[in-house]
PDB file of N, CA and C in Angstrom:
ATOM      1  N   UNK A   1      83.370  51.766  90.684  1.00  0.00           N
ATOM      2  CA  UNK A   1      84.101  51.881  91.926  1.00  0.00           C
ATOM      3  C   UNK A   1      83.347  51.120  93.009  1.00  0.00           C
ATOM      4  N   UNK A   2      84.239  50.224  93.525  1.00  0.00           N
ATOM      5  CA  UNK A   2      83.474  49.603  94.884  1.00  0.00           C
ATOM      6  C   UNK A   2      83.250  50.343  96.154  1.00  0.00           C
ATOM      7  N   UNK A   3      82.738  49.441  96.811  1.00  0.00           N
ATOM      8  CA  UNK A   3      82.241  50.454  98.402  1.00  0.00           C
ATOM      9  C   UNK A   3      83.235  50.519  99.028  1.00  0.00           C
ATOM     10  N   UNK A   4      84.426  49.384  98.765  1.00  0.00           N
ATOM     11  CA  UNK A   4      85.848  49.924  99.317  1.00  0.00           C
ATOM     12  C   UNK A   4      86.582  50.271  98.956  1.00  0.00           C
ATOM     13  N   UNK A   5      86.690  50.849  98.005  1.00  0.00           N
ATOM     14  CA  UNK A   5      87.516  51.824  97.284  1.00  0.00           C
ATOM     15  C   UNK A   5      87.049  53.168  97.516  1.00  0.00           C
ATOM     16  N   UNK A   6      85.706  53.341  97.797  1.00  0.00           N
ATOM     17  CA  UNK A   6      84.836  54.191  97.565  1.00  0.00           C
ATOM     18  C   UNK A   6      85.564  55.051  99.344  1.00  0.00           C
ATOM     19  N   UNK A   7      85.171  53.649 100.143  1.00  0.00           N
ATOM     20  CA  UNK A   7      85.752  54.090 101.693  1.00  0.00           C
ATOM     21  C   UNK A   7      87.041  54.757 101.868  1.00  0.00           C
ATOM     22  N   UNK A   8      87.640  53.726 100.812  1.00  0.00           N
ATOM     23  CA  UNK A   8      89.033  54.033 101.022  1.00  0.00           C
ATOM     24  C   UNK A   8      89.236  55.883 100.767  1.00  0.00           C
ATOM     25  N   UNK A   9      89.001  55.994  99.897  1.00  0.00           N
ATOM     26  CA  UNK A   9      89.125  57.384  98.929  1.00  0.00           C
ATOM     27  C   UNK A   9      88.421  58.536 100.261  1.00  0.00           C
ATOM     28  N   UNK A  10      87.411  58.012 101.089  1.00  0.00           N
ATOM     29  CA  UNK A  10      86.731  59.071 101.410  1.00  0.00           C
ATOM     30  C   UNK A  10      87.682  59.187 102.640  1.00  0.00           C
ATOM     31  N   UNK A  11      88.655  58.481 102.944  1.00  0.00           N
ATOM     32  CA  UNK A  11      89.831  58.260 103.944  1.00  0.00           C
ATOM     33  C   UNK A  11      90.247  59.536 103.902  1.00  0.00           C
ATOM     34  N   UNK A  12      91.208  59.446 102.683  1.00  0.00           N
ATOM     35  CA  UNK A  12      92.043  60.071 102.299  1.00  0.00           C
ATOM     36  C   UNK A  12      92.039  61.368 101.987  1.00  0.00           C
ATOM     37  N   UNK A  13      90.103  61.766 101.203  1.00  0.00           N
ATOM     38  CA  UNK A  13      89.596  63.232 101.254  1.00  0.00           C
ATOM     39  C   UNK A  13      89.249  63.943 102.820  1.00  0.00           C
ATOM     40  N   UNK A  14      89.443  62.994 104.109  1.00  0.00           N
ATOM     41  CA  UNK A  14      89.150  63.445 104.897  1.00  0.00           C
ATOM     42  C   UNK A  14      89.871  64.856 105.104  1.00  0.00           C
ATOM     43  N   UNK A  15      91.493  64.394 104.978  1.00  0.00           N
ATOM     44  CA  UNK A  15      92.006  66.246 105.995  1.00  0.00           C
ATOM     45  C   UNK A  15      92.263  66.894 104.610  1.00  0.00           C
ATOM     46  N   UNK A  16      91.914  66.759 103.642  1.00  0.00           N
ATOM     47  CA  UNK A  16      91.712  67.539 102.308  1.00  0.00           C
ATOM     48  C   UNK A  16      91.178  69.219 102.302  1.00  0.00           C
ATOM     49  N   UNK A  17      91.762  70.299 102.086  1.00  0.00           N
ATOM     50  CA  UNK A  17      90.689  71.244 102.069  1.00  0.00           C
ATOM     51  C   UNK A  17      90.465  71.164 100.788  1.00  0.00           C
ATOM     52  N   UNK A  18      89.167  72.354 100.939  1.00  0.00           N
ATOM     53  CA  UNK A  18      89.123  72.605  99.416  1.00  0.00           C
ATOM     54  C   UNK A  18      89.975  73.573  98.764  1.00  0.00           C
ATOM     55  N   UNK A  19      89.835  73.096  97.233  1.00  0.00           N
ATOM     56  CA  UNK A  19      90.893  73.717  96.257  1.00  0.00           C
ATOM     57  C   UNK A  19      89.807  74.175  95.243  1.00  0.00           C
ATOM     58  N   UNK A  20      88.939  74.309  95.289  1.00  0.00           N
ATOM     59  CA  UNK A  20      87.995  75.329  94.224  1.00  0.00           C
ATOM     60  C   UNK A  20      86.880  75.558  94.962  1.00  0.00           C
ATOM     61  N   UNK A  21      85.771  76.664  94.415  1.00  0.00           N
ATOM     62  CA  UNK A  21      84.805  77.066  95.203  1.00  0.00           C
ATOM     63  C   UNK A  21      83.672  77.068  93.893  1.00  0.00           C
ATOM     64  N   UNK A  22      82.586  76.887  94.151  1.00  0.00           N
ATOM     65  CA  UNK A  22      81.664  77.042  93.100  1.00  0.00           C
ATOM     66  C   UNK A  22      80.483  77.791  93.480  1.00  0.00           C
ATOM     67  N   UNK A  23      80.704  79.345  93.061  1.00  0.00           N
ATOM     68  CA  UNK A  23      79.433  80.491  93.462  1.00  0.00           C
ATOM     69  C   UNK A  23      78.183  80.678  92.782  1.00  0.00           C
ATOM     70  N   UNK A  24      77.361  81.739  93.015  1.00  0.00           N
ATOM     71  CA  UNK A  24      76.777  82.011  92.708  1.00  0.00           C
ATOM     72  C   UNK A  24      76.081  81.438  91.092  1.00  0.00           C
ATOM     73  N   UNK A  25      76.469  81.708  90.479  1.00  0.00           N
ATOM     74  CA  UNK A  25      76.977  81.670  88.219  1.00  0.00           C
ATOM     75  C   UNK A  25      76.922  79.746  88.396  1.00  0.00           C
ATOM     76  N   UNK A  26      77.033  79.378  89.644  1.00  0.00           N
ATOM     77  CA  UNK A  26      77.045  77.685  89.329  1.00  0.00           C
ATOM     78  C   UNK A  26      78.160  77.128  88.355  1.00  0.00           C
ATOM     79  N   UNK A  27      77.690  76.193  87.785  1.00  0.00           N
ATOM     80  CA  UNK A  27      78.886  75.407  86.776  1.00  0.00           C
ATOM     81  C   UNK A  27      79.191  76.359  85.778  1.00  0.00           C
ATOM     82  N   UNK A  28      80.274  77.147  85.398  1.00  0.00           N
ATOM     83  CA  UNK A  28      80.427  77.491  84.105  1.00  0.00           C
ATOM     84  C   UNK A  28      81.605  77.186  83.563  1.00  0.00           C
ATOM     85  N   UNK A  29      82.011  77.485  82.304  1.00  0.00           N
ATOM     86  CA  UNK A  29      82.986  76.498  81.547  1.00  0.00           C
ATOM     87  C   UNK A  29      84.010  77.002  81.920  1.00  0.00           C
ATOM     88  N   UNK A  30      84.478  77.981  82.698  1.00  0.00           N
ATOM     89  CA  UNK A  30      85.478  78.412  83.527  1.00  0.00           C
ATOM     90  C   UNK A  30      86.287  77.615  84.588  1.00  0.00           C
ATOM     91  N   UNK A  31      84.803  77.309  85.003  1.00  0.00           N
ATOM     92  CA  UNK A  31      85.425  76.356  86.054  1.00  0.00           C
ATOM     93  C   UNK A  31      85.574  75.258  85.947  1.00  0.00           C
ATOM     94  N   UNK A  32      84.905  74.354  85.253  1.00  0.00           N
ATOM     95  CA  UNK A  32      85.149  73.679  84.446  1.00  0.00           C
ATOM     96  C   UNK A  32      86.677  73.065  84.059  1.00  0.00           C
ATOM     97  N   UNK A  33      87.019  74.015  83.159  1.00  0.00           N
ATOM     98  CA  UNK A  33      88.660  74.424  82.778  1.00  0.00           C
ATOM     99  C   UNK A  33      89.575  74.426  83.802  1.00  0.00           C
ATOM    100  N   UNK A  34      89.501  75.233  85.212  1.00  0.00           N
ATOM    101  CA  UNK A  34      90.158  75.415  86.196  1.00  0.00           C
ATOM    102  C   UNK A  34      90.313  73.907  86.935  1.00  0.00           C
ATOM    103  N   UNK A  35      88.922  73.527  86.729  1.00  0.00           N
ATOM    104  CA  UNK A  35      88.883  72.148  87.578  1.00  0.00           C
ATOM    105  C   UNK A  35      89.671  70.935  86.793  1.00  0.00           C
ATOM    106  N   UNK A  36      89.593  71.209  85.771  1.00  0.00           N
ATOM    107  CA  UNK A  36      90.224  70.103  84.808  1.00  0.00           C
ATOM    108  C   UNK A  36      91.773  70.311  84.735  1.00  0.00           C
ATOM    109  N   UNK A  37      92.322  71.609  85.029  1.00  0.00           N
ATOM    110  CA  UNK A  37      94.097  71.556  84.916  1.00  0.00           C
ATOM    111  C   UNK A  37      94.153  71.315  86.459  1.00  0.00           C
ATOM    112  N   UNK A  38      92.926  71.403  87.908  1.00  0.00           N
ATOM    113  CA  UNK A  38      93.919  70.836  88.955  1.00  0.00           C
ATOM    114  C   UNK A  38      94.233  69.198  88.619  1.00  0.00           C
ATOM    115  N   UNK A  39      93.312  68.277  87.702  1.00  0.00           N
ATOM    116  CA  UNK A  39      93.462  67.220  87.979  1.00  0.00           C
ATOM    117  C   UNK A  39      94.965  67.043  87.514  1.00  0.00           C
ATOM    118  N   UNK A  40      95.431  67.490  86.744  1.00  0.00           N
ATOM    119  CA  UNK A  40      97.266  67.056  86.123  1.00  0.00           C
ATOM    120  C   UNK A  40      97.773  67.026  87.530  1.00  0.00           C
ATOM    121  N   UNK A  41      97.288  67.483  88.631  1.00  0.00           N
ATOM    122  CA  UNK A  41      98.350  67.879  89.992  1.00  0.00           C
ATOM    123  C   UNK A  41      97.876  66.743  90.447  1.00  0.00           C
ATOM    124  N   UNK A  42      96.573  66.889  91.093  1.00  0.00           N
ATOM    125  CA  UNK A  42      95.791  66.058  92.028  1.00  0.00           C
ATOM    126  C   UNK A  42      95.119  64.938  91.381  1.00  0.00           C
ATOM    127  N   UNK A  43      94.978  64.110  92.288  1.00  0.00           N
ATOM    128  CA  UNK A  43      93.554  62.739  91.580  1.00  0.00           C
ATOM    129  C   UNK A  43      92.481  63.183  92.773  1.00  0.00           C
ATOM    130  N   UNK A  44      92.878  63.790  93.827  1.00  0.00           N
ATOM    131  CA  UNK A  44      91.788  63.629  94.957  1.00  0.00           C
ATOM    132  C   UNK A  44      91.225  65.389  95.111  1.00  0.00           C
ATOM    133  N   UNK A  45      90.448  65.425  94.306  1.00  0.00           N
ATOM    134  CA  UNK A  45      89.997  66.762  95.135  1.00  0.00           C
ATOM    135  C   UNK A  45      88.631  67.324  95.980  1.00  0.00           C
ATOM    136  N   UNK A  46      89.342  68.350  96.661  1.00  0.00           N
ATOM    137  CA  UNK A  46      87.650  68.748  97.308  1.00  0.00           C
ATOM    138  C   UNK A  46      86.749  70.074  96.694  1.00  0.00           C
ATOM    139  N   UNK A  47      85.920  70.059  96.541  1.00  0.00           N
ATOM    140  CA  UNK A  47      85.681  71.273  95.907  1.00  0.00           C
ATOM    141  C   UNK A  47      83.919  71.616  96.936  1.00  0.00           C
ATOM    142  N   UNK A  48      84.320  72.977  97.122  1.00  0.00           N
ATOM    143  CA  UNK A  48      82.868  73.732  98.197  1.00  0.00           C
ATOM    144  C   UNK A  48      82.193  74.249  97.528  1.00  0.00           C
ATOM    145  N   UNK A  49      80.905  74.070  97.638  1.00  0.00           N
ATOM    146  CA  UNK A  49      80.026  74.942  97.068  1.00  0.00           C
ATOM    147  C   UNK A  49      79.370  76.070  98.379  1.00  0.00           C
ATOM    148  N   UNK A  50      79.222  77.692  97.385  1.00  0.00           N
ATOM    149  CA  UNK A  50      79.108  78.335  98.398  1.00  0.00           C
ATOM    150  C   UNK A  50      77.558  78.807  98.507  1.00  0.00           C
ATOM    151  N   UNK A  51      77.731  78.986  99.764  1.00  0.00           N
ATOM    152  CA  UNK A  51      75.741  79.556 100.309  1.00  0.00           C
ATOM    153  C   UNK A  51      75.013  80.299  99.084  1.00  0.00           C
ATOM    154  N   UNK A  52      75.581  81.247  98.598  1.00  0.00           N
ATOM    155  CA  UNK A  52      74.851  81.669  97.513  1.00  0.00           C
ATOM    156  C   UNK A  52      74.221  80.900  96.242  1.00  0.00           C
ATOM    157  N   UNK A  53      75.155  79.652  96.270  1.00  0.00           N
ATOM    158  CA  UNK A  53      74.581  79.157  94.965  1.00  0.00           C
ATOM    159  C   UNK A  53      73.693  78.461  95.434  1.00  0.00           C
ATOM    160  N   UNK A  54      72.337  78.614  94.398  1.00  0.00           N
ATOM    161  CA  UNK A  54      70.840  77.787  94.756  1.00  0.00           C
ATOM    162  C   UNK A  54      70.747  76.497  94.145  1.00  0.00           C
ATOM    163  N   UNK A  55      72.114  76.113  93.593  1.00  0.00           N
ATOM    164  CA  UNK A  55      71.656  74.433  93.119  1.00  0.00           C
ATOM    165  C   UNK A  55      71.790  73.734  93.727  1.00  0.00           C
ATOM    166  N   UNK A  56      71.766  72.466  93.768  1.00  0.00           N
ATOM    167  CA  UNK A  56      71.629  71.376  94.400  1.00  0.00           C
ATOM    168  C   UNK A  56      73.398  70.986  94.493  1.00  0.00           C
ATOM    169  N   UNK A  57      73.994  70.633  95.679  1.00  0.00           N
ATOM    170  CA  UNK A  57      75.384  69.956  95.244  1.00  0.00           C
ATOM    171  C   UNK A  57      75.899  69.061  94.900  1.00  0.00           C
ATOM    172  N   UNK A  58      74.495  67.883  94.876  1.00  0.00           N
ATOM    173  CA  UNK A  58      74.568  66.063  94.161  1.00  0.00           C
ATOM    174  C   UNK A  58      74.883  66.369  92.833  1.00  0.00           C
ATOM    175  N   UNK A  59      73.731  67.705  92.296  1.00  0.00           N
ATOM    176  CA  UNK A  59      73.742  68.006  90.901  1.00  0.00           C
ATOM    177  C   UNK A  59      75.173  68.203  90.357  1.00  0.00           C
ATOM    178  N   UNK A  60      75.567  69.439  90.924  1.00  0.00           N
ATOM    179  CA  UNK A  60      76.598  70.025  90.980  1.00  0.00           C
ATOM    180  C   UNK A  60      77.661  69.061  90.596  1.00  0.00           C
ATOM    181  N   UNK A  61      77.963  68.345  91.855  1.00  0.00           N
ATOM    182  CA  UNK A  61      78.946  67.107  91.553  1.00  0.00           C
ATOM    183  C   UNK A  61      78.673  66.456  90.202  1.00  0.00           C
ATOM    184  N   UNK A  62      77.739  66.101  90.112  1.00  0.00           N
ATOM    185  CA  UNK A  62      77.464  65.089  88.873  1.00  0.00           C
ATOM    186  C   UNK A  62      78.139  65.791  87.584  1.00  0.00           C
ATOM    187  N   UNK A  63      77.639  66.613  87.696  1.00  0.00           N
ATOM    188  CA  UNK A  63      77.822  67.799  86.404  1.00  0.00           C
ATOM    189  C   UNK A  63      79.170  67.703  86.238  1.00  0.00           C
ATOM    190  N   UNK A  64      79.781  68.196  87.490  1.00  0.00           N
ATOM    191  CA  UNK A  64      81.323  68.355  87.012  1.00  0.00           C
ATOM    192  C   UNK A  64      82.299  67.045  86.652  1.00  0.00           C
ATOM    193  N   UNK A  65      81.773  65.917  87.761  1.00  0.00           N
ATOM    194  CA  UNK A  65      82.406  65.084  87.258  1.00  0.00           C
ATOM    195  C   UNK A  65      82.055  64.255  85.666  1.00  0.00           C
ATOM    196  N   UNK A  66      80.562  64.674  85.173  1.00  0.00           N
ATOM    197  CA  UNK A  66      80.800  64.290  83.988  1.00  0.00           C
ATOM    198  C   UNK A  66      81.619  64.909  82.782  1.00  0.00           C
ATOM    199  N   UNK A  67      81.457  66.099  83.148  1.00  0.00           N
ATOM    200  CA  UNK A  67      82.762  67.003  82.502  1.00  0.00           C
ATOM    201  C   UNK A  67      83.889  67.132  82.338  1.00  0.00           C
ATOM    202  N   UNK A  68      84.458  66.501  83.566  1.00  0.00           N
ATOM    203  CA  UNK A  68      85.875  66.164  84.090  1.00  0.00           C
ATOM    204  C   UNK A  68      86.254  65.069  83.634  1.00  0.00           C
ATOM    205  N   UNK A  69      85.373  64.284  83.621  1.00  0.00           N
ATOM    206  CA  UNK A  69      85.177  62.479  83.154  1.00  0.00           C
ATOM    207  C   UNK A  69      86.203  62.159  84.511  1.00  0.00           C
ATOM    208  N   UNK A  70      85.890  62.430  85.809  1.00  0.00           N
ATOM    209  CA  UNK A  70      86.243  61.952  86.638  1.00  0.00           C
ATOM    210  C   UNK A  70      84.724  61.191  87.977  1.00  0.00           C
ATOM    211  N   UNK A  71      85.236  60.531  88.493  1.00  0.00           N
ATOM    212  CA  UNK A  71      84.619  59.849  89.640  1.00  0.00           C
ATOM    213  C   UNK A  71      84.049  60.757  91.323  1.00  0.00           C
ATOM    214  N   UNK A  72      82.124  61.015  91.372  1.00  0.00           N
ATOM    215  CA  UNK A  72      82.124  61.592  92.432  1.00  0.00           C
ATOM    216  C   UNK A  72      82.329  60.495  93.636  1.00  0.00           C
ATOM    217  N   UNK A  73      83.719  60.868  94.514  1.00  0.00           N
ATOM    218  CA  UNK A  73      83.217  60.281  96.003  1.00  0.00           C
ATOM    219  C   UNK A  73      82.206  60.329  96.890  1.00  0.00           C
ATOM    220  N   UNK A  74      82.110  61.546  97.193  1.00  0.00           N
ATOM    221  CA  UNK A  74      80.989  61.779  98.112  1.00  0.00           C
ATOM    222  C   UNK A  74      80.587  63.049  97.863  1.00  0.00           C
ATOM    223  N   UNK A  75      79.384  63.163  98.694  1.00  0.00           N
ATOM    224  CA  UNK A  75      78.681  64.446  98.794  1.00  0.00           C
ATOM    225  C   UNK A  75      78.431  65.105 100.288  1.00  0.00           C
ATOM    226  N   UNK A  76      79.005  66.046 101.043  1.00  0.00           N
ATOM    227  CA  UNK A  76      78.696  66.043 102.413  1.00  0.00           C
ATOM    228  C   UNK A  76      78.067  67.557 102.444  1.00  0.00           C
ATOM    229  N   UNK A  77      76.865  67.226 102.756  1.00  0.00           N
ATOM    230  CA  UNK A  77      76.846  69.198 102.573  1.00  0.00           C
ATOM    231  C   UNK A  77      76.708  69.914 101.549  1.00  0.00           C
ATOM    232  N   UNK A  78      77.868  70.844 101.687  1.00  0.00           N
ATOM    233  CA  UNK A  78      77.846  71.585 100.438  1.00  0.00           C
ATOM    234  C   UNK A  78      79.508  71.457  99.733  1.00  0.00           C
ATOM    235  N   UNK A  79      80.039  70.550 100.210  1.00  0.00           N
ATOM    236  CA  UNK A  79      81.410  69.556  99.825  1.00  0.00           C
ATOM    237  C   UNK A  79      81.096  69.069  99.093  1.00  0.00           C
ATOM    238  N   UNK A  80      82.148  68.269  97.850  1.00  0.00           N
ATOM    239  CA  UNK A  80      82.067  67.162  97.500  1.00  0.00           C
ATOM    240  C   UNK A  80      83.528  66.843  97.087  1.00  0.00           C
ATOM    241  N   UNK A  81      83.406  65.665  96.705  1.00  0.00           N
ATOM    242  CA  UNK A  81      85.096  65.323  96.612  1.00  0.00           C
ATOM    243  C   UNK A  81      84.708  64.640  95.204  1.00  0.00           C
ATOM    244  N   UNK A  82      86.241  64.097  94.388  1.00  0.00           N
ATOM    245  CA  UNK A  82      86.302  63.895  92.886  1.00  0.00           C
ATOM    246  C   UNK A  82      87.387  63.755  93.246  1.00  0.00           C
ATOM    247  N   UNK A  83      87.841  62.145  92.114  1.00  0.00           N
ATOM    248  CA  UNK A  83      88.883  61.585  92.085  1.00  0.00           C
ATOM    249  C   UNK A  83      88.721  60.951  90.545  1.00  0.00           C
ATOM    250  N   UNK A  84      90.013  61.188  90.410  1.00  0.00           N
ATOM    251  CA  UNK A  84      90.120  61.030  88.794  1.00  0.00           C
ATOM    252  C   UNK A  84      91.655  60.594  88.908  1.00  0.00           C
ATOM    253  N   UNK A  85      92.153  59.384  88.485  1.00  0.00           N
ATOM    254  CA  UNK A  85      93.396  58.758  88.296  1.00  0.00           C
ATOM    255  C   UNK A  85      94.449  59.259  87.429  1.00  0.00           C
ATOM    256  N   UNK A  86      96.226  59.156  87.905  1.00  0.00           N
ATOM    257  CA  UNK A  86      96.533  59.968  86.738  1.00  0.00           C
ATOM    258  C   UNK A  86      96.707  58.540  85.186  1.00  0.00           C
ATOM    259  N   UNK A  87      97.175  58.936  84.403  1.00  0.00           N
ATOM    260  CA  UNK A  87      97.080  57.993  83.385  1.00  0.00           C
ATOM    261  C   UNK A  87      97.792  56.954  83.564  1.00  0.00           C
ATOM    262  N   UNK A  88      99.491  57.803  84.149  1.00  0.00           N
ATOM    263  CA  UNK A  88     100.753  57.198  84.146  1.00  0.00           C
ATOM    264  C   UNK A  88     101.138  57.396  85.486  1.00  0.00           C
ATOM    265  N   UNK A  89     101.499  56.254  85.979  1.00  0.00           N
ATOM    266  CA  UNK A  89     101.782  56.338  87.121  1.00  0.00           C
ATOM    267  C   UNK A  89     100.621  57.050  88.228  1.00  0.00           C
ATOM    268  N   UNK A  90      99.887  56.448  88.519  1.00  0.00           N
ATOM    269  CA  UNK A  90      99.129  56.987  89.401  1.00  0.00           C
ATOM    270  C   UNK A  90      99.666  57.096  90.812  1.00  0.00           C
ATOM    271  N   UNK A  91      98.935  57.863  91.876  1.00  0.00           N
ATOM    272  CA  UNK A  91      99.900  57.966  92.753  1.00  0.00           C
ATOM    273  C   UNK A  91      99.369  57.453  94.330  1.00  0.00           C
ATOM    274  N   UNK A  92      97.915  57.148  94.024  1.00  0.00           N
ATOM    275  CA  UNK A  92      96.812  56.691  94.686  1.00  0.00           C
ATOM    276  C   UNK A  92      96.213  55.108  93.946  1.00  0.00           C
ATOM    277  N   UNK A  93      96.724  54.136  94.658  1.00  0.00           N
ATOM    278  CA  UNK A  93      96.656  52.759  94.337  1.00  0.00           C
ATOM    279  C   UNK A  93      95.250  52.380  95.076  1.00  0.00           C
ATOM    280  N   UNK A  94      94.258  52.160  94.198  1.00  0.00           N
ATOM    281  CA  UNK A  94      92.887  51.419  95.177  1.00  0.00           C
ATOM    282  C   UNK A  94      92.834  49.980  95.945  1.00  0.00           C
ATOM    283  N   UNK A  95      92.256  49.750  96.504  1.00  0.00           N
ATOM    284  CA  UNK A  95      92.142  48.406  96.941  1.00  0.00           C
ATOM    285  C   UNK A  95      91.267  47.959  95.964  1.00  0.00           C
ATOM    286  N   UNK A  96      91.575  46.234  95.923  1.00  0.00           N
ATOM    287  CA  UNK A  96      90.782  45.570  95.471  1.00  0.00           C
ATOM    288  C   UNK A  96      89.844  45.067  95.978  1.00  0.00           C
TER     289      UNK A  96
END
């Protein structure tokens, strides 16, 4: 992913809330699962990590998006966003 695609995307996660939360228990294959049937809906999501959990949220991100086999946008905080394309017909066109 380029730096403008990368921009572009972080556009678009701007007025995004989040749609999952990740507590205490950190990554588990629960969520995981949960996170993987929003992508059939969404390509852009935000997902919060909350005060209780003591990991890191770069980690965090990484983790899930290698799980997801989707793309981390950014990291703000205790935010992060993930974008993962749909197969067919996508609905979010990148710049070149």
């Amino acid at each position: 992913m380029t730096s403008k695609q990368r921009a572009y995307l972080k556009g678009l996660a701007m007025n995004l809330d989040p749609v999952f939360q990740i507590g205490k228990s950190s990554v588990t294959p629960e969520n995981i699962v949960a996170i993987s049937e929003v992508f059939h809906t969404h390509e852009l999501i935000k997902i919060a990590v909350l005060k209780n959990c003591i990991d890191d949220p770069k980690e965090i991100a990484n983790t899930v998006a290698e799980r997801t086999h989707s793309q981390v946008v950014q990291v703000i905080g205790k935010k992060f966003v993930l974008y993962k394309p749909f197969k067919e017909n996508p609905k979010i066109v990148l710049p070149k």
